[in-house]
Protein backbone atom coordinates (compact mmCIF):
# COMPACT_ATOMS: atom_id res chain seq x y z
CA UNK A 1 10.72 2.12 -6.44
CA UNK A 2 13.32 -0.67 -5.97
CA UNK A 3 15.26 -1.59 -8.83
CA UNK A 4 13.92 -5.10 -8.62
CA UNK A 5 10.31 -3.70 -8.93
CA UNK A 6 11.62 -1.33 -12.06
CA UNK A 7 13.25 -4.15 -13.54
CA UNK A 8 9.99 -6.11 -13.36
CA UNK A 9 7.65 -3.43 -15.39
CA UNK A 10 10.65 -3.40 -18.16
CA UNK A 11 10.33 -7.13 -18.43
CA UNK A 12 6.38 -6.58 -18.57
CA UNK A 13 6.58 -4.07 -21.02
CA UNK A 14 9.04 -5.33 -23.60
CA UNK A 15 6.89 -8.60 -23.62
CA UNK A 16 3.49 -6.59 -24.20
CA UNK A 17 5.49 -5.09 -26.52
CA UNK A 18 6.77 -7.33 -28.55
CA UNK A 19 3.75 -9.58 -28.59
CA UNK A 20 0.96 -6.95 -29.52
CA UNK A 21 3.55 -5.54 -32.21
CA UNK A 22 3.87 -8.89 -34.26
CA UNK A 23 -0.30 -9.04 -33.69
CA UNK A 24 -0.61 -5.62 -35.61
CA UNK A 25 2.70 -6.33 -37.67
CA UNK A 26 0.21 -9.38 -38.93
CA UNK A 27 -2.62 -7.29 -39.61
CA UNK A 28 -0.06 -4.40 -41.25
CA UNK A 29 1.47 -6.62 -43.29
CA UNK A 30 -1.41 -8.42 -44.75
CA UNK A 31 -3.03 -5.12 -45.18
CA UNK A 32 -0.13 -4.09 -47.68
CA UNK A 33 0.16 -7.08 -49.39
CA UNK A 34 -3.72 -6.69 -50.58
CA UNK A 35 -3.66 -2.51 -51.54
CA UNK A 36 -5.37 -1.31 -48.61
CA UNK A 37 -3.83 1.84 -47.06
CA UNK A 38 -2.69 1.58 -43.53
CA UNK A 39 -3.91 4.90 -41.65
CA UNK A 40 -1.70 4.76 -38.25
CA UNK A 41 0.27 1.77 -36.97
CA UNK A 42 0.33 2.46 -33.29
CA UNK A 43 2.01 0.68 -29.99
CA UNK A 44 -0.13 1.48 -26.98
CA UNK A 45 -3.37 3.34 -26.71
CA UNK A 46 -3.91 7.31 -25.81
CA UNK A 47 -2.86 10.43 -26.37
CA UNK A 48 0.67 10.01 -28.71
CA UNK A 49 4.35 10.05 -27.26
CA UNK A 50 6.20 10.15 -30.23
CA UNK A 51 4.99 9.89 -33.93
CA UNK A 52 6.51 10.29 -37.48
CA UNK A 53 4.37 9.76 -41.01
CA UNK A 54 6.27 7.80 -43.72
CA UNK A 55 4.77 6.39 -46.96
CA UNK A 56 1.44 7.14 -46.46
CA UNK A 57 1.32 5.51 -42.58
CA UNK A 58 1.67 7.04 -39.28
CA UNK A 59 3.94 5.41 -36.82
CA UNK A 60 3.08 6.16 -33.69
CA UNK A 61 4.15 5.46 -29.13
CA UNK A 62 1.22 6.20 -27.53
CA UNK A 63 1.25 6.84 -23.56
CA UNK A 64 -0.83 3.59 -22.48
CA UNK A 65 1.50 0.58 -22.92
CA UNK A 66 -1.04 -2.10 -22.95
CA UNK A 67 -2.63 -2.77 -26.51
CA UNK A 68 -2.03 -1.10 -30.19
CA UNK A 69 -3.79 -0.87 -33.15
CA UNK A 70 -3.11 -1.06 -37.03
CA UNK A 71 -6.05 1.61 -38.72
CA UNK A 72 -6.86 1.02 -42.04
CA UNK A 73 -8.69 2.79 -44.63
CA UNK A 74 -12.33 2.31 -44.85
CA UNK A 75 -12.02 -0.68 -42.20
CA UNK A 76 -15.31 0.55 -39.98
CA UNK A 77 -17.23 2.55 -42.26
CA UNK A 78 -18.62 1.95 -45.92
CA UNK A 79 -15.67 3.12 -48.11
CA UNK A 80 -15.08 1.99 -51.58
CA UNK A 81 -12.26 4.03 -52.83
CA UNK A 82 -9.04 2.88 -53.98
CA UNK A 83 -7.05 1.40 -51.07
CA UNK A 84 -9.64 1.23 -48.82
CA UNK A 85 -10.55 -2.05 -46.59
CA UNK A 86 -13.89 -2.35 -47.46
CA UNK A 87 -13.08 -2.20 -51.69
CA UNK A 88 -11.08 -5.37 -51.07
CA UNK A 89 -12.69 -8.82 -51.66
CA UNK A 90 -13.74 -11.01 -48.30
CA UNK A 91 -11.14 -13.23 -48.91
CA UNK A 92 -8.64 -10.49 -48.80
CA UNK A 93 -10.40 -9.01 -45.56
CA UNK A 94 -10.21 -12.56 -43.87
CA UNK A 95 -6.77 -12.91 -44.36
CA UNK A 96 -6.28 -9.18 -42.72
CA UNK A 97 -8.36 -9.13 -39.87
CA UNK A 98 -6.71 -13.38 -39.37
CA UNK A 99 -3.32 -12.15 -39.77
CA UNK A 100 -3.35 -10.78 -36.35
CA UNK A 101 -4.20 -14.25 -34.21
CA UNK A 102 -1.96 -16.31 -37.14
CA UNK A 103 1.13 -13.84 -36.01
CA UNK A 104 0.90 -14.25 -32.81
CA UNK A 105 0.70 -18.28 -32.75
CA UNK A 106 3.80 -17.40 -34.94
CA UNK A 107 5.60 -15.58 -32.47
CA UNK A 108 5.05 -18.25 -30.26
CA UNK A 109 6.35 -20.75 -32.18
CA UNK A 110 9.56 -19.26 -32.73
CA UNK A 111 10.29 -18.51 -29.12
CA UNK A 112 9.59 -21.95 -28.54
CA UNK A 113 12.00 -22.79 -31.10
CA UNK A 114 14.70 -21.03 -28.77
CA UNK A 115 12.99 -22.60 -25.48
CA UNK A 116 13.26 -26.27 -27.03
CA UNK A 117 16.55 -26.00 -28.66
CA UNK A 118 18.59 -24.58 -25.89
CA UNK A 119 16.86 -26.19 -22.89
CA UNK A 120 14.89 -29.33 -24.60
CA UNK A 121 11.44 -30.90 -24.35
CA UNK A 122 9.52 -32.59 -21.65
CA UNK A 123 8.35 -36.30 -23.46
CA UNK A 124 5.43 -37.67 -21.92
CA UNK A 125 7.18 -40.46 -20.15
CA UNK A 126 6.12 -42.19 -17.11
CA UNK A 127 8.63 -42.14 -14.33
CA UNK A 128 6.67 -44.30 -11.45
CA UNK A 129 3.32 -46.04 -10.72
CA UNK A 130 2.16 -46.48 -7.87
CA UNK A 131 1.48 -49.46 -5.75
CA UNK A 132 -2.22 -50.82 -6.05
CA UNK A 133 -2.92 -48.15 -7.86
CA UNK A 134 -5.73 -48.15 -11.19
CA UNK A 135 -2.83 -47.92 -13.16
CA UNK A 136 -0.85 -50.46 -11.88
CA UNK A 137 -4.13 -52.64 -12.56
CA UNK A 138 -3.79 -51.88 -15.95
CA UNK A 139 -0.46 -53.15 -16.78
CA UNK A 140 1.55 -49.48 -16.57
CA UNK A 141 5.19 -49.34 -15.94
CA UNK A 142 7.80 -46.88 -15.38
CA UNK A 143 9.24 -45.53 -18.86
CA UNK A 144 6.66 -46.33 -20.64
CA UNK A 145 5.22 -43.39 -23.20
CA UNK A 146 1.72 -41.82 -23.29
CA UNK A 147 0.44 -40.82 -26.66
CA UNK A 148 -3.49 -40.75 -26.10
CA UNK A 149 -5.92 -40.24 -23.56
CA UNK A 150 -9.77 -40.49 -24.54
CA UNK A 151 -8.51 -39.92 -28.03
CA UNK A 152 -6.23 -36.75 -27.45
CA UNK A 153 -3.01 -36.81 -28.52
CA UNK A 154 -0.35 -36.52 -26.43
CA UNK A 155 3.25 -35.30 -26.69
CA UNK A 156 4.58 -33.40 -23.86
CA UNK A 157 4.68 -34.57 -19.99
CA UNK A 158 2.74 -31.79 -18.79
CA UNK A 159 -0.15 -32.68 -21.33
CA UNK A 160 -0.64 -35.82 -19.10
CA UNK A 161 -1.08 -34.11 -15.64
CA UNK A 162 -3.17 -31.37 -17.14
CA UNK A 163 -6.08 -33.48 -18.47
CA UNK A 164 -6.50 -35.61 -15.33
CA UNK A 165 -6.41 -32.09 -13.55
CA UNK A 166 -8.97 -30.85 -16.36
CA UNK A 167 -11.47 -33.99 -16.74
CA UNK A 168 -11.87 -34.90 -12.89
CA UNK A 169 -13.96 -38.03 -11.88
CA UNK A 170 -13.85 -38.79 -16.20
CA UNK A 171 -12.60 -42.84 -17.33
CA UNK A 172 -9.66 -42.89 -19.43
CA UNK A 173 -8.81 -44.86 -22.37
CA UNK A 174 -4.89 -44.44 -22.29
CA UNK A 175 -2.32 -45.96 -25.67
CA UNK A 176 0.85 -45.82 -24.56
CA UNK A 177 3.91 -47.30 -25.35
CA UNK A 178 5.77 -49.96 -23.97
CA UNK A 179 9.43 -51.51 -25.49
CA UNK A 180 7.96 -50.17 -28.86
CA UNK A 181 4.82 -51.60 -28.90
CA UNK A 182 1.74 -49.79 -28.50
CA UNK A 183 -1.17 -50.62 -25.99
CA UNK A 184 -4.49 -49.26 -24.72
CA UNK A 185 -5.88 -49.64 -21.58
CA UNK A 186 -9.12 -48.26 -19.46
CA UNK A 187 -8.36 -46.36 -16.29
CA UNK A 188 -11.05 -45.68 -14.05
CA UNK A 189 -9.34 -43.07 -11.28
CA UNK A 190 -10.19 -43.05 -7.52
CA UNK A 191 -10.55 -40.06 -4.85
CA UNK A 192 -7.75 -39.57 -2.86
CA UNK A 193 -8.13 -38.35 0.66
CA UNK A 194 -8.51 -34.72 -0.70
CA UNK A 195 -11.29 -35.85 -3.05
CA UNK A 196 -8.89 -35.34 -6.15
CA UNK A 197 -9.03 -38.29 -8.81
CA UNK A 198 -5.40 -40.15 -9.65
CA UNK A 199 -4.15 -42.72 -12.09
CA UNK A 200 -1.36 -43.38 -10.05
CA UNK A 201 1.35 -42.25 -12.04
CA UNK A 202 3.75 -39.51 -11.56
CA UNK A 203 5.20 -38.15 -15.17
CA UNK A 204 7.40 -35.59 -13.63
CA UNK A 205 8.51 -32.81 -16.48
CA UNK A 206 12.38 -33.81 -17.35
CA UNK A 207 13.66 -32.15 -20.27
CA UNK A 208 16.03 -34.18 -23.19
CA UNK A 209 17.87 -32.41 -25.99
CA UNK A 210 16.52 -33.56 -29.01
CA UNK A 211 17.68 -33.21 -32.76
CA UNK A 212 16.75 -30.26 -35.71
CA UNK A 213 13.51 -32.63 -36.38
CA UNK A 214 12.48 -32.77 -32.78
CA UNK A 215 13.32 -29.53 -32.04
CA UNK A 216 10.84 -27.79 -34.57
CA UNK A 217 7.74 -30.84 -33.86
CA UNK A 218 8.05 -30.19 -30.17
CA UNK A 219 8.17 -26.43 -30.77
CA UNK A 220 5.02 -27.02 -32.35
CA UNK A 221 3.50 -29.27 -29.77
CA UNK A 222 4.46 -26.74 -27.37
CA UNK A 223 2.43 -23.92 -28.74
CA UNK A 224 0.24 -26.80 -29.19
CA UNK A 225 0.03 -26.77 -25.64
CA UNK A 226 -0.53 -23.43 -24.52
CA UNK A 227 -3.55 -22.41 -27.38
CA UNK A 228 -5.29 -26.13 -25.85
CA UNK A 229 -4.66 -24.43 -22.16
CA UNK A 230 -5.98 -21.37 -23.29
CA UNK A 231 -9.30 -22.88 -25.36
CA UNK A 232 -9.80 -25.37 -22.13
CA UNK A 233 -10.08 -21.97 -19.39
CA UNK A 234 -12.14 -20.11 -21.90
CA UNK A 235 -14.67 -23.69 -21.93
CA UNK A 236 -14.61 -23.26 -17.72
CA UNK A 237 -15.50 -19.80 -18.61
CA UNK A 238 -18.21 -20.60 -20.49
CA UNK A 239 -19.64 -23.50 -18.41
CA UNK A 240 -19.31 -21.69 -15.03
CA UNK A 241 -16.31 -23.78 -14.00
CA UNK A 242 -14.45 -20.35 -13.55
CA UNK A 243 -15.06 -17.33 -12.68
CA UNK A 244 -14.61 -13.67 -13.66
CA UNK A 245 -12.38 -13.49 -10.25
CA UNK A 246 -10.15 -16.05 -11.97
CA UNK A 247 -8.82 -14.15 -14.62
CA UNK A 248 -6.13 -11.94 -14.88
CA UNK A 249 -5.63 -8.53 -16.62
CA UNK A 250 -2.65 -6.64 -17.11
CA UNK A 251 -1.83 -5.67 -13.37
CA UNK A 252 -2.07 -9.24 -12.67
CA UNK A 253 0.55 -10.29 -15.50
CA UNK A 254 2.60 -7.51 -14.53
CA UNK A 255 2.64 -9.23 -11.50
CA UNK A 256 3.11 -12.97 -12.15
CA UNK A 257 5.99 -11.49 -14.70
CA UNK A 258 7.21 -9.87 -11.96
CA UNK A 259 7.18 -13.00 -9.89
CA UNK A 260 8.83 -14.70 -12.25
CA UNK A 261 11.72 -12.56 -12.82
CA UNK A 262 12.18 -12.55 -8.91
CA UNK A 263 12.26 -16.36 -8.66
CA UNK A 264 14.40 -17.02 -11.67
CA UNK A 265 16.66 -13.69 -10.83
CA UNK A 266 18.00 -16.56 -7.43
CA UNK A 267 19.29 -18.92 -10.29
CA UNK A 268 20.70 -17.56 -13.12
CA UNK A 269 19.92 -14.75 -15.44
CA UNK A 270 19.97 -18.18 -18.25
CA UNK A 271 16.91 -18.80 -15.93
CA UNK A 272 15.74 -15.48 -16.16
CA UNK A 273 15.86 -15.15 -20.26
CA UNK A 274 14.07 -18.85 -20.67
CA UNK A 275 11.49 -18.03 -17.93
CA UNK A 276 10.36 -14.61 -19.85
CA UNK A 277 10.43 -16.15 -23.23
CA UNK A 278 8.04 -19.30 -21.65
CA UNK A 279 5.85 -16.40 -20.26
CA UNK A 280 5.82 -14.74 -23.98
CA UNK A 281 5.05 -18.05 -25.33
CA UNK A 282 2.37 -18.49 -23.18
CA UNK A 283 1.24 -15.25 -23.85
CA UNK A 284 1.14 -14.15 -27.41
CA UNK A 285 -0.62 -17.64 -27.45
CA UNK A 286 -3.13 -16.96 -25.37
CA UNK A 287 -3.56 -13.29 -27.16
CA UNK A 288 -3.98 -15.41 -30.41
CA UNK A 289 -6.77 -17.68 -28.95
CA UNK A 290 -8.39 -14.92 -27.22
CA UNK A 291 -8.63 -12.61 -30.33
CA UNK A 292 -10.45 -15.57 -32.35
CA UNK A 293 -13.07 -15.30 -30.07
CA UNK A 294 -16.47 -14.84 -31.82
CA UNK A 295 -16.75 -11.37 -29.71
CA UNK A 296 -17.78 -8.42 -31.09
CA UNK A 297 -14.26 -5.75 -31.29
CA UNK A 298 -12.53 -8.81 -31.49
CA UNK A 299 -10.92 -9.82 -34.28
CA UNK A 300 -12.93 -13.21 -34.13
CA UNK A 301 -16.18 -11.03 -34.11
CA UNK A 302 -14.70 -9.47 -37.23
CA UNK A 303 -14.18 -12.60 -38.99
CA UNK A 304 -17.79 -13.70 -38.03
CA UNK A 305 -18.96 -10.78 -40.12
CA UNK A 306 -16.97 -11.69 -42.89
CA UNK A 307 -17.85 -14.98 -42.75
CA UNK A 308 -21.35 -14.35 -42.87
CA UNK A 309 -20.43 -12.42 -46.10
CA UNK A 310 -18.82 -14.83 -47.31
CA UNK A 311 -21.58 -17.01 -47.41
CA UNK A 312 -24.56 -14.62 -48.34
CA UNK A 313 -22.39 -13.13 -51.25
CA UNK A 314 -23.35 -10.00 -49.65
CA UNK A 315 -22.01 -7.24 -47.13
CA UNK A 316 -23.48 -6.67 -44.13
CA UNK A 317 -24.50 -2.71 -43.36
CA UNK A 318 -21.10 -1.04 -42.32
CA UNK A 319 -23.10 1.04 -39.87
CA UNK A 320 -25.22 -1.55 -37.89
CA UNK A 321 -21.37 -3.66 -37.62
CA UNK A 322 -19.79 -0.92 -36.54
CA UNK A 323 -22.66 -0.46 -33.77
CA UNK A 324 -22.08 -3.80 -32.75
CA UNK A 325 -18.46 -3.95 -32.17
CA UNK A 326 -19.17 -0.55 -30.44
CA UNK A 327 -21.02 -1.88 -28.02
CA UNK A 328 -18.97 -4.86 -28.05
CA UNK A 329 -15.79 -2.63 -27.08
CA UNK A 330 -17.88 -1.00 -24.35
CA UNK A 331 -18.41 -4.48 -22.75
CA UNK A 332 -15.20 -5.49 -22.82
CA UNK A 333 -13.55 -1.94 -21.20
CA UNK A 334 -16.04 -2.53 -18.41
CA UNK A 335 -15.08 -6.39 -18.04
CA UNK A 336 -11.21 -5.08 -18.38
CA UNK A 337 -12.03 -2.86 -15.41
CA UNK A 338 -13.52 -5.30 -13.07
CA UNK A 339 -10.47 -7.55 -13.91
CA UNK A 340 -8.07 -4.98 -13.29
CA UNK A 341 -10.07 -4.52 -9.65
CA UNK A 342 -9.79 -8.14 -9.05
CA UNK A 343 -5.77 -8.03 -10.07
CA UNK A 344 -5.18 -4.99 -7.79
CA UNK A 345 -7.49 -6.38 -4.92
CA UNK A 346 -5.65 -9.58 -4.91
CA UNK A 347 -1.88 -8.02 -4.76
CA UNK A 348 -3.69 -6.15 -1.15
């Protein structure tokens, strides 16, 4: 193997990494602040590389790099004993099994907190409108600054390309500003020659450095960002707008990392290092959104559960929960495996 190729799995890997172990890390340490005892506290999935018990826990490397767990006492099975998941109150389980998705939009916030204050942020300005075009109609000029379209705030450049990509053929109602003063407009976007709807304005992404203040609100709009991304491909998901053969598994990350790394390798390794921490933003985001899902084995099916108990003032039977998110598990193995296909049939 080449050493670009190695060097492209190491990049994989210490993202997974680091991204799965502040997911569990969430889970772990919300599971000692309320009592209950944490079994194992694994990286990876498999048979185990290296392990060690200390206070109670076993740390463990497993062979598989891709996933990890945090097993607690009691946490799939009817257990009431002292230090156990299930002898904890719902609110304490909630904040547990939430812990996980919370850490990760964490994670992502503080490597965007590196991202925005060495390299800065991309404000949603205009930088040209075309001739005769719908916007043009509507009074837009060059420099001024989007802040709403159909209601949705917006902060960032790319927000403004992305949902004219996302709501094709839609009307927008677009406030902007303009020498201070705020405006709103309706838009009604034409076809272009390739049947793709346009405004007529080109907000090309330029970064600015901006101060402490701007630097941790545009950190936050740019996880902002990537969990709205995320949410939006699930909705094609759901509404047939995308396919199975759209999504990527690990293989395929692997791959765009390694991509990535390649492109940004030709630059600089400055490149390099903001490149891979906007692909672990991106990420542990998207790990965050995907784990709320109200999926059984996730940790949103979890919290559905608890939830439910929440409301009833009553547990729902261990055993039957634990079937479901068995089953649940089982379907997602078998969708992981038809991704992975897809991934590996598309790098042929």
């Amino acid at each position: 193997m080449k050493a670009g190729g190695r060097l492209n799995i190491v990049w994989a890997l210490i993202l997974f990494s680091l991204i799965i172990l502040f997911h569990e890390f969430g889970h772990f340490l919300l599971a000692k602040k309320n009592g209950v005892t944490v079994v194992e506290f694994s990286l990876g999935m498999g048979p185990r590389i290296l392990s060690r018990e200390w206070h109670g826990t076993r740390y463990s490397w497993k062979l598989l790099p891709f996933g990890g767990s945090c097993m607690m006492l009691g946490e799939d099975e009817e257990e009431s004993g002292e230090g156990s998941f299930g002898s904890k109150s719902v609110w304490a389980r909630i904040s547990i099994i939430a812990a996980g998705p919370v850490f990760n939009f964490i994670l992502a916030f503080l490597l965007s907190l590196i991202i925005v204050g060495l390299y800065g942020y991309d404000p949603a300005v205009i930088r040209g409108v075309e001739e005769g075009s719908p916007a043009q109609e509507a009074g837009l000029q060059e420099g001024d600054i989007v802040t709403k379209m159909n209601g949705k705030r917006i902060y960032l450049a790319r927000e403004v390309s992305n949902y004219i990509s996302l709501h094709q053929g839609e009307d927008i109602t677009l406030t902007y500003k303009h020498d201070g003063e705020t405006n709103t407009v309706h838009i009604v976007p034409v076809q272009d020659e390739d049947g793709y709807y346009r405004m007529g304005v080109s907000v090309n992404v330029s970064y600015v450095k901006g101060n402490l203040l701007q630097v941790i609100k545009y950190s936050a709009c740019e996880v902002r960002y990537w969990i709205d991304l995320s949410i939006e491909s699930v909705r094609m998901l759901v509404t047939g707008k995308a396919g199975i053969k759209d999504m990527s598994g690990p293989v395929g990350v692997v791959s765009m990392i390694g991509e990535t790394y390649t492109e940004s390798a030709k630059v600089s390794m400055f490149a390099v290092v903001i490149n891979m921490l906007n692909m672990g933003i991106f990420l542990s985001a998207t790990l965050g959104v995907m784990n709320l899902l109200p999926l059984p084995a996730l940790d949103g099916g979890r919290l559905v559960f608890l939830i439910i108990e929440a409301i009833r003032g009553k547990r729902v039977n261990p055993d039957k929960e634990a079937m479901v998110h068995f089953v649940g598990l089982m379907a997602l193995m078998v969708l992981m495996v038809v991704v992975m296909y897809n991934d590996v049939a598309r790098l042929l």
